[in-house]
N, C-alpha and C. Protein backbone atom coordinates (compact mmCIF):
# COMPACT_ATOMS: atom_id res chain seq x y z
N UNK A 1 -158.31 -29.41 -49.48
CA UNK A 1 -157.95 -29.87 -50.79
C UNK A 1 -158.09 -31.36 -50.88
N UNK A 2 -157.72 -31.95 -52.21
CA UNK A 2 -157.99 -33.33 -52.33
C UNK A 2 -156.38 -33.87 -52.70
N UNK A 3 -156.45 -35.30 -52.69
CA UNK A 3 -155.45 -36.33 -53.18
C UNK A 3 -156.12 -37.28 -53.60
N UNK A 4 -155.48 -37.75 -54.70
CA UNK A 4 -156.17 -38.58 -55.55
C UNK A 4 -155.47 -39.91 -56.16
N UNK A 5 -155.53 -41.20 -55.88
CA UNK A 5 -154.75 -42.34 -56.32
C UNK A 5 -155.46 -42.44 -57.08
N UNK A 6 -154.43 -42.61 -57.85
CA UNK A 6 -155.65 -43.36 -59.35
C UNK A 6 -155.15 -44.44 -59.96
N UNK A 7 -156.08 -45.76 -60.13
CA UNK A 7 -155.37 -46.65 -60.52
C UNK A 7 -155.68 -47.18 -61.59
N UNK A 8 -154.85 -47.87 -63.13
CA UNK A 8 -155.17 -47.99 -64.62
C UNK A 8 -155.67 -49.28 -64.09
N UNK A 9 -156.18 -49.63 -65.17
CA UNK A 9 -157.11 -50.99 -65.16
C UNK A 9 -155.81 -52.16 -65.17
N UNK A 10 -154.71 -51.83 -65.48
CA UNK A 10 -153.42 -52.64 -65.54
C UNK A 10 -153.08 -52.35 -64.18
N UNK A 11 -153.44 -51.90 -63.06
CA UNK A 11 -153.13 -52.16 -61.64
C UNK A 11 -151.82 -50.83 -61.35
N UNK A 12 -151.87 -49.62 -62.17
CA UNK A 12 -150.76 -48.77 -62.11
C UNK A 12 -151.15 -47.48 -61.95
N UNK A 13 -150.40 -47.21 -60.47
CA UNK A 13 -150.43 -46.10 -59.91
C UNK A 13 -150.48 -44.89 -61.06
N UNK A 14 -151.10 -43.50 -60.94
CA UNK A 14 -150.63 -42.69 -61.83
C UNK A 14 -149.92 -41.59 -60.39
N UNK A 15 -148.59 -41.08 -60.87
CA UNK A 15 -148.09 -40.24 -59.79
C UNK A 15 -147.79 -39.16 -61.10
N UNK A 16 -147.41 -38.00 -60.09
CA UNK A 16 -147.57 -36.74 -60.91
C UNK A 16 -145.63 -36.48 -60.23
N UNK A 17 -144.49 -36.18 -61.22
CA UNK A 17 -143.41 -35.12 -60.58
C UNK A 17 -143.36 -34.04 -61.24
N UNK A 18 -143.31 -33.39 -60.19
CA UNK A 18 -143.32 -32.09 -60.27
C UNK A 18 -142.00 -31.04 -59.47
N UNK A 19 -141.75 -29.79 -59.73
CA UNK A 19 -140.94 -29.09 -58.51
C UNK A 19 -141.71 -28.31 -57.85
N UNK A 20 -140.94 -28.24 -56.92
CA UNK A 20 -142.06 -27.65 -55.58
C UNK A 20 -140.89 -27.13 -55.15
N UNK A 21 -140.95 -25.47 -54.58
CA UNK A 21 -140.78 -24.47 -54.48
C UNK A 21 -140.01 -24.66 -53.13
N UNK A 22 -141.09 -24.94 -52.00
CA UNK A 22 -140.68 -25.01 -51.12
C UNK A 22 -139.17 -26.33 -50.78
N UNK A 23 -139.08 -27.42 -51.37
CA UNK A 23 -137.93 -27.82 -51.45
C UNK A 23 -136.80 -27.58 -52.25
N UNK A 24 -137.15 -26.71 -52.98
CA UNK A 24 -136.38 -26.76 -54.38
C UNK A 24 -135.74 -28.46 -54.94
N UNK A 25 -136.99 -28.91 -55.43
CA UNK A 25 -136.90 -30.26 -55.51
C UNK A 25 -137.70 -30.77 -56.41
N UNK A 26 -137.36 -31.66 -57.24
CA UNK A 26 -138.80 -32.34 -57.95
C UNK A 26 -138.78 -33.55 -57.15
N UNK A 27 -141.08 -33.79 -57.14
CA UNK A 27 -141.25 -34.64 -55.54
C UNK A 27 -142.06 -35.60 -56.78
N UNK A 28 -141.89 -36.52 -56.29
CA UNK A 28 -143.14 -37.69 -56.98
C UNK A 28 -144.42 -37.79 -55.99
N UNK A 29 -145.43 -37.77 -56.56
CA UNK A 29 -146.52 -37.54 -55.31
C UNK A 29 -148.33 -38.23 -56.43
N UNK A 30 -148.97 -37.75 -55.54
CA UNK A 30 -150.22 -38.54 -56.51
C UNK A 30 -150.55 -36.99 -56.80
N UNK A 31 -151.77 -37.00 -57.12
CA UNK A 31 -152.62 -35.87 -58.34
C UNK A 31 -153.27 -35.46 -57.43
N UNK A 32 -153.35 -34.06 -56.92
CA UNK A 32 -154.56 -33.62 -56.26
C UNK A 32 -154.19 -31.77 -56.21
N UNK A 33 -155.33 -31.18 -55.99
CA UNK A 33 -155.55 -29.95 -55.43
C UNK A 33 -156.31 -29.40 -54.82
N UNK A 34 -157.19 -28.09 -54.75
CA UNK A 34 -158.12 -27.63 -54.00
C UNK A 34 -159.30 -27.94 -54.27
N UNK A 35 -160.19 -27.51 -53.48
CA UNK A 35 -161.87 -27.75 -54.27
C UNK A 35 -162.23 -26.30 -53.56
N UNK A 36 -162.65 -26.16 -55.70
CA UNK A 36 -162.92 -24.89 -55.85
C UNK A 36 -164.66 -24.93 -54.82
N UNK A 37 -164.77 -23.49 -54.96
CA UNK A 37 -166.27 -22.87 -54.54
C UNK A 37 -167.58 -23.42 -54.95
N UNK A 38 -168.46 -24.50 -54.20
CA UNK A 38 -169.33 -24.84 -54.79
C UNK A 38 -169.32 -26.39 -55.20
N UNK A 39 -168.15 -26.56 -54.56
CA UNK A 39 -167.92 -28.06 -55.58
C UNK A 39 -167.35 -29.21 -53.78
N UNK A 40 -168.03 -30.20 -54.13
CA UNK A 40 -167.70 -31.24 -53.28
C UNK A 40 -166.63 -31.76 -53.34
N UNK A 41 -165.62 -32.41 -52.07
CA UNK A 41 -164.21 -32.94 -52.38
C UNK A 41 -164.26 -33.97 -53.63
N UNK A 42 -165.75 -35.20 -53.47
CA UNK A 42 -165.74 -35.96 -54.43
C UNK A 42 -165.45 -35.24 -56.41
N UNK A 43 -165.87 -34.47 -55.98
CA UNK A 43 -166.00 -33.18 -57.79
C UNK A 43 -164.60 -33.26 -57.84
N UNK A 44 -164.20 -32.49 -56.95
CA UNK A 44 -162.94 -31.55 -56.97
C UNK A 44 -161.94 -32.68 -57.45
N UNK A 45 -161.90 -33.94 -56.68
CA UNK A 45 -161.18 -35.16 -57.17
C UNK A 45 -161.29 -35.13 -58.48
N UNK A 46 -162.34 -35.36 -59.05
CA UNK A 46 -162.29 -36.10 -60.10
C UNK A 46 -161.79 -34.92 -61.52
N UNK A 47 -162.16 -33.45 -60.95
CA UNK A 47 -162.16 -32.81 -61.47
C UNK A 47 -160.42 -32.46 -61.78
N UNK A 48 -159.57 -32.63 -60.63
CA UNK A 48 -157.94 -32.98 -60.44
C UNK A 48 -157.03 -33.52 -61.23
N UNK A 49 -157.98 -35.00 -60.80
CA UNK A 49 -157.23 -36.25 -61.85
C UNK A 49 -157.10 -35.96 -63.33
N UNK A 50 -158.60 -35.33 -63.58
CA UNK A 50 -158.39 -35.02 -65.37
C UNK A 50 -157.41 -34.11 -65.67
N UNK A 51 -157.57 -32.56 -64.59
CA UNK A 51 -157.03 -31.85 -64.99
C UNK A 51 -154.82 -31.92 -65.12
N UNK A 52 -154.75 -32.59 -64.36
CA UNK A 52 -152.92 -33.02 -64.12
C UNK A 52 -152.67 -33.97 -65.01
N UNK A 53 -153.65 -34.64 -65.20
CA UNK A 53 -153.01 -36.28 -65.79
C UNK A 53 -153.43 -36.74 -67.49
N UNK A 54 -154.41 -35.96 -67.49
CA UNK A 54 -155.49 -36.50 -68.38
C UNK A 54 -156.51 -37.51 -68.52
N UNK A 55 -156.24 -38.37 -67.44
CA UNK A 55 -157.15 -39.31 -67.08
C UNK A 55 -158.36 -39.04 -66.57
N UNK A 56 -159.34 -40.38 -66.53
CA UNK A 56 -160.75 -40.11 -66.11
C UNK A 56 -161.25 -40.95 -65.48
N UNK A 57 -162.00 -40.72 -64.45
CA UNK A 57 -162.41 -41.91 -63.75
C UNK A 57 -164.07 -42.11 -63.45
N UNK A 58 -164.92 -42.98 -63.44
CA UNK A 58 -166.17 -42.47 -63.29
C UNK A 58 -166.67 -42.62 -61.91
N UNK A 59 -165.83 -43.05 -60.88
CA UNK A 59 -166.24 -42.70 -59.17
C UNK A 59 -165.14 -42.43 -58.56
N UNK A 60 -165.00 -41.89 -57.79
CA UNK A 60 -163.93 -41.34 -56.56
C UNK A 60 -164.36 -41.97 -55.37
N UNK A 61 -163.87 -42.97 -54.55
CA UNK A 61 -164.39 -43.59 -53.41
C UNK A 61 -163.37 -42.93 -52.37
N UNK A 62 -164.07 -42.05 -51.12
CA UNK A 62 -163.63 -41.55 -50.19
C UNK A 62 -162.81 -42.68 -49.24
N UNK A 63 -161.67 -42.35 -48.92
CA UNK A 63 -160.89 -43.17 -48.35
C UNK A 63 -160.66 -42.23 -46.47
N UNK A 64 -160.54 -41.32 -46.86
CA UNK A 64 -160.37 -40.62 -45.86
C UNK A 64 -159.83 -38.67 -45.34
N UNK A 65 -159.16 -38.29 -44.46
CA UNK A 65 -158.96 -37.29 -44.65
C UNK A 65 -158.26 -37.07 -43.06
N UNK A 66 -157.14 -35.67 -43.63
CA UNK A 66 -156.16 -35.61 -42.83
C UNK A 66 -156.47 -34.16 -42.54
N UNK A 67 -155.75 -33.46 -41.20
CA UNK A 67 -155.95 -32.06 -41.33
C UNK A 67 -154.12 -31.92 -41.42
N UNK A 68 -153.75 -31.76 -42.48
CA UNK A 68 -152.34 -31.46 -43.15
C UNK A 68 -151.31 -30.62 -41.55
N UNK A 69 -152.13 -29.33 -41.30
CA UNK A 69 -150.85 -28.28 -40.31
C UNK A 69 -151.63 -28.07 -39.70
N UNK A 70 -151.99 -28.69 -38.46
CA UNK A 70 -153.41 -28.02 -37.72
C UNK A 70 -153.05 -26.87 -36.96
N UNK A 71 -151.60 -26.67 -36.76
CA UNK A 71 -150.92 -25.47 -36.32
C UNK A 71 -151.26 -24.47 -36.70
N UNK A 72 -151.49 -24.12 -38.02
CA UNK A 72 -151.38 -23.01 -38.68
C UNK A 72 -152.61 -22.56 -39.85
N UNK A 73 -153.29 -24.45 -40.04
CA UNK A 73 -154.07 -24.03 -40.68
C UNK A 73 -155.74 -24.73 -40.21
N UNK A 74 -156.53 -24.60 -41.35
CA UNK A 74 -157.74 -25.32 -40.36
C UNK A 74 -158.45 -25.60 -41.21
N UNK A 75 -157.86 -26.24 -42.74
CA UNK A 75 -157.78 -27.19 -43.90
C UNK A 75 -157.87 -29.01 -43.80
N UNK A 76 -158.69 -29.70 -44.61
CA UNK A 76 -158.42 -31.04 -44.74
C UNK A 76 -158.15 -31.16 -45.94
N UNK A 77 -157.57 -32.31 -46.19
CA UNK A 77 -157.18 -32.61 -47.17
C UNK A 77 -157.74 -34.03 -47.35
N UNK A 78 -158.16 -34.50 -48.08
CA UNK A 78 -159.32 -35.72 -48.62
C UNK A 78 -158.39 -36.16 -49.37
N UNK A 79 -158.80 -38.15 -49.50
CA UNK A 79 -158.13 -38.95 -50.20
C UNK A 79 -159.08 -39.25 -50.58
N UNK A 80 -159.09 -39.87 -52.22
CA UNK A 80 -159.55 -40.43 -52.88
C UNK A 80 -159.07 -41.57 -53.75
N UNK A 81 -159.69 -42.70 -53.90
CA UNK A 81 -158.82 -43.82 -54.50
C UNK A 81 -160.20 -43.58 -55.89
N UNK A 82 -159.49 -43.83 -57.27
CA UNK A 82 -159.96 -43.84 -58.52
C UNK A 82 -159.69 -44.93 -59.54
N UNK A 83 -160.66 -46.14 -59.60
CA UNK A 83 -159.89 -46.86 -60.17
C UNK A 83 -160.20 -47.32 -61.74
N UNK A 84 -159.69 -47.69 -62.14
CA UNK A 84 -160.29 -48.20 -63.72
C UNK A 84 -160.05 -46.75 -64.43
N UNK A 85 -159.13 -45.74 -64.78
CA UNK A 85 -158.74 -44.81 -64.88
C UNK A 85 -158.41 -45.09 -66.20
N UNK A 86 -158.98 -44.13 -66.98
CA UNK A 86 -158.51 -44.32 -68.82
C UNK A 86 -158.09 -42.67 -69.16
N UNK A 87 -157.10 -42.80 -70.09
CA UNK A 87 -156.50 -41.75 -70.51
C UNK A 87 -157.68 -41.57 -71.65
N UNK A 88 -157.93 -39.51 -71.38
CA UNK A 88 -159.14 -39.39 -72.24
C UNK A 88 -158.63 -37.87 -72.92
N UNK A 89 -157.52 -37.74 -72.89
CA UNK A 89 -156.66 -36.43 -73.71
C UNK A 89 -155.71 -35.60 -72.75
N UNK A 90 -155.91 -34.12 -73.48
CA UNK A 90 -155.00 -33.44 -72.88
C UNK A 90 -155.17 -32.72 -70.99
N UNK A 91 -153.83 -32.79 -70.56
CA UNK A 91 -154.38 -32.02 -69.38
C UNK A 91 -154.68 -30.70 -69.30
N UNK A 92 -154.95 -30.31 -68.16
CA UNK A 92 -155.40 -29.01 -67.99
C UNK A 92 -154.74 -27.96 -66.69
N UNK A 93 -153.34 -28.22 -67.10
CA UNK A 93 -152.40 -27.85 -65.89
C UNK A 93 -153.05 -26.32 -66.14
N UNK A 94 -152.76 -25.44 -64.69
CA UNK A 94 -152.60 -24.13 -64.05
C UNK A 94 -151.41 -23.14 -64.46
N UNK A 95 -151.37 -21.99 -65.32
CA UNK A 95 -150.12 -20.84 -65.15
C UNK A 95 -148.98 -21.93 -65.46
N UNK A 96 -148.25 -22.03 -64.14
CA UNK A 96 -146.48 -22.59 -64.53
C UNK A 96 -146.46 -23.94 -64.28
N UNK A 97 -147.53 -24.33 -63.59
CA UNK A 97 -147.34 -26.12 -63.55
C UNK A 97 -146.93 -27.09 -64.65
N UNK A 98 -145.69 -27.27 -64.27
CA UNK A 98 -145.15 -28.33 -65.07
C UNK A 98 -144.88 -29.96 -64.36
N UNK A 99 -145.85 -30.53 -65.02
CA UNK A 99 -146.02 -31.93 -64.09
C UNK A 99 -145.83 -33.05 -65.39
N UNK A 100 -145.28 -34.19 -64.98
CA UNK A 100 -144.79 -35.38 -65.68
C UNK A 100 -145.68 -36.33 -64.95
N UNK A 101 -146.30 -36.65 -65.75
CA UNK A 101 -147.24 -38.32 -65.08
C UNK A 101 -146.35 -39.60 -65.27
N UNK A 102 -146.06 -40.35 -64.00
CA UNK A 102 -145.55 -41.71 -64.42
C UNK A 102 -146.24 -42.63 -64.00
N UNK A 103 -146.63 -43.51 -64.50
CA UNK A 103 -147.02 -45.14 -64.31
C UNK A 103 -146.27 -46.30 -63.23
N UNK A 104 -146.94 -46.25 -61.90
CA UNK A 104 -146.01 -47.29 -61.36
C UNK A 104 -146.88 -48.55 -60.78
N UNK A 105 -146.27 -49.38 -61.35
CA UNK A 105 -146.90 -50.96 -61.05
C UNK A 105 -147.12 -50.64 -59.17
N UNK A 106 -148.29 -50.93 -58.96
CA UNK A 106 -148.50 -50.97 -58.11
C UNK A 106 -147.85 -51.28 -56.57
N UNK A 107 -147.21 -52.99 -57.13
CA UNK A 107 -146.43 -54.04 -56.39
C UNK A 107 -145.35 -52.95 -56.42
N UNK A 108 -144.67 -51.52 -56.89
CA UNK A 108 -143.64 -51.17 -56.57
C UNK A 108 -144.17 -50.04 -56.07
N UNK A 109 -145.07 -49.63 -55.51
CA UNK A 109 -145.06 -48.55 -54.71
C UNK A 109 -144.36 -48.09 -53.41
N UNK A 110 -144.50 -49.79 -52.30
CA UNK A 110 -144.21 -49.94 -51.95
C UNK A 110 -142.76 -48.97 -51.18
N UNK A 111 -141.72 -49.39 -52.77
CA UNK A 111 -140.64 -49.45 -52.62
C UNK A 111 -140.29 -48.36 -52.98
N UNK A 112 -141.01 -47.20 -53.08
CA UNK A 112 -140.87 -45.56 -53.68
C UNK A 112 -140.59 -45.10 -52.13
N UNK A 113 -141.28 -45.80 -51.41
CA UNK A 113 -141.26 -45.33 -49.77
C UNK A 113 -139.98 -45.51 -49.36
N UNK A 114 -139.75 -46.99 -49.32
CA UNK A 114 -138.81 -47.51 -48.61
C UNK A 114 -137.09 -46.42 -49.04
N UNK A 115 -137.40 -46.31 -50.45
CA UNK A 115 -136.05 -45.60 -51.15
C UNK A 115 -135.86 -43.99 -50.77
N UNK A 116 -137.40 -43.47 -50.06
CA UNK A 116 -137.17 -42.02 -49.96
C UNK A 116 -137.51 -41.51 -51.42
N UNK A 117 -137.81 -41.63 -52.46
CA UNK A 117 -138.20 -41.47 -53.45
C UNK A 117 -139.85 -40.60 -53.47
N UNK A 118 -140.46 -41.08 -52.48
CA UNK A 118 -141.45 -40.10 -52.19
C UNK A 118 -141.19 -40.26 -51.07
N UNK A 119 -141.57 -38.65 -49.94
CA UNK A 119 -141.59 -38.53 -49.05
C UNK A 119 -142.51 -37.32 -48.97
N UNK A 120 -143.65 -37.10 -50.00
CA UNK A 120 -144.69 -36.21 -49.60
C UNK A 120 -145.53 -36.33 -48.62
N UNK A 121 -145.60 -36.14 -46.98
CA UNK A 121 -146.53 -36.55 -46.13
C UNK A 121 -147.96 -36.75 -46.60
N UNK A 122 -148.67 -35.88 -47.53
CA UNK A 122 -150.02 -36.18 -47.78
C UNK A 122 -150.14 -37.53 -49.00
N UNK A 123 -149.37 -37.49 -49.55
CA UNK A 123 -149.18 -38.62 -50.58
C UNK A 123 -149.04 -40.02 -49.69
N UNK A 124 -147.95 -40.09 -48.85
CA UNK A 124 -148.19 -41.48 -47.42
C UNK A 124 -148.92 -41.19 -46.74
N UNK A 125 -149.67 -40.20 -46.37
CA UNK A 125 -151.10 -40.46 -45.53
C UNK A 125 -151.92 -41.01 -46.50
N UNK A 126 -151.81 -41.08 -47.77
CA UNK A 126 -153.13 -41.89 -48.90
C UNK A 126 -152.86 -42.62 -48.95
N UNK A 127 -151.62 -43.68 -48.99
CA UNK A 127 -152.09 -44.85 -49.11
C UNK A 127 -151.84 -46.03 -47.65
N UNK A 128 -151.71 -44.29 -46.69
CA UNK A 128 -151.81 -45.29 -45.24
C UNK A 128 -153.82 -45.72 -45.10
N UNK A 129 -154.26 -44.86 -45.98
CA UNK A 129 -155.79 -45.08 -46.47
C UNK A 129 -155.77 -45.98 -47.06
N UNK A 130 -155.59 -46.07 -48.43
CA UNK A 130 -155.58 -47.08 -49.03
C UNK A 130 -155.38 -48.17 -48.58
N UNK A 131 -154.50 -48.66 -47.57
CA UNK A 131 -153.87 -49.70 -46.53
C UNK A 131 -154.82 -50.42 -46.39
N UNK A 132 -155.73 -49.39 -45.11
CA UNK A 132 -157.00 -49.43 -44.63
C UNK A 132 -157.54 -50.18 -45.51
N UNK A 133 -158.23 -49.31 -46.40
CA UNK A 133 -159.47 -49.70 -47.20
C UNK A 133 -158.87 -51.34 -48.12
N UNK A 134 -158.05 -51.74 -48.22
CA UNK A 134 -157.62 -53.00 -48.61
C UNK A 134 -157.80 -54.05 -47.09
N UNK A 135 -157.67 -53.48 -46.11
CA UNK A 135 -157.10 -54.68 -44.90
C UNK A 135 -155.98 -54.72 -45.13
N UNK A 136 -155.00 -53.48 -45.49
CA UNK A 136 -153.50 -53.45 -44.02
C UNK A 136 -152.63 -54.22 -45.49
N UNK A 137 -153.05 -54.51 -46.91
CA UNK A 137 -152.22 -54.83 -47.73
C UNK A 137 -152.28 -53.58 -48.98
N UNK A 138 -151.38 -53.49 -49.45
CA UNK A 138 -151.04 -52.21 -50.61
C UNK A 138 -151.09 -53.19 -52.06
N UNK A 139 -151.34 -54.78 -52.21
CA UNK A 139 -151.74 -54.70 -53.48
C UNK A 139 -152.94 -55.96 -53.11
């Protein structure tokens, strides 16, 4: 599957909350899902971002990729950073997905970590990418 940062031309994260089952919890996390049959992680990204958020982006730059449970499964999961991201209508959530997009200044992402506020492992493996792909700074 994919993960997807996406960032507004105003320098702001788009994160998706949602509840998730397995915690019985609503998690703040970035935008991503599977890639369907036929379709490249780069597609599947971009194809994600529109569908959760409504946003659009016109490149997906590969940042990297994790194998999530290598225990159990034998899945990667791809990061993608998206930037210059413009809202271009409605989303295109799945069945029961109920997801809230919020806007976070970048300079406070940071501090979503530090608070426990996100603690989705694949969501901090993206922007331990993102890290990377900056040189080891988050703005």
């Amino acid at each position: 599957w994919v993960n997807i940062i996406p960032l507004t031309q105003q320098r702001e994260v788009l994160f998706i909350r949602q509840f998730r089952h397995g915690t019985r919890d609503v998690t703040c996390e970035i935008p991503g899902g599977t890639v369907d049959p036929g379709e490249s992680p780069r597609q599947a990204a971009l194809r994600e971002l529109q569908e959760e958020t409504g946003f659009h982006g016109s490149d997906a730059i590969e940042l990297g990729w994790v194998n999530p449970n290598p225990a159990l499964q034998e899945n990667r999961c791809w990061t993608f950073l998206v930037e210059d991201v413009e809202e271009i209508g409605d989303r295109q959530t799945e069945g029961s997905e109920a997801i809230d997009v919020v806007r976070v200044p970048l300079a406070d992402v940071e501090a979503l970590f530090t608070s426990g506020e996100i603690a989705h492992a694949l969501t901090i493996a993206a922007f331990h990418f993102y890290r990377q792909h900056l040189g080891h700074r988050l703005i």
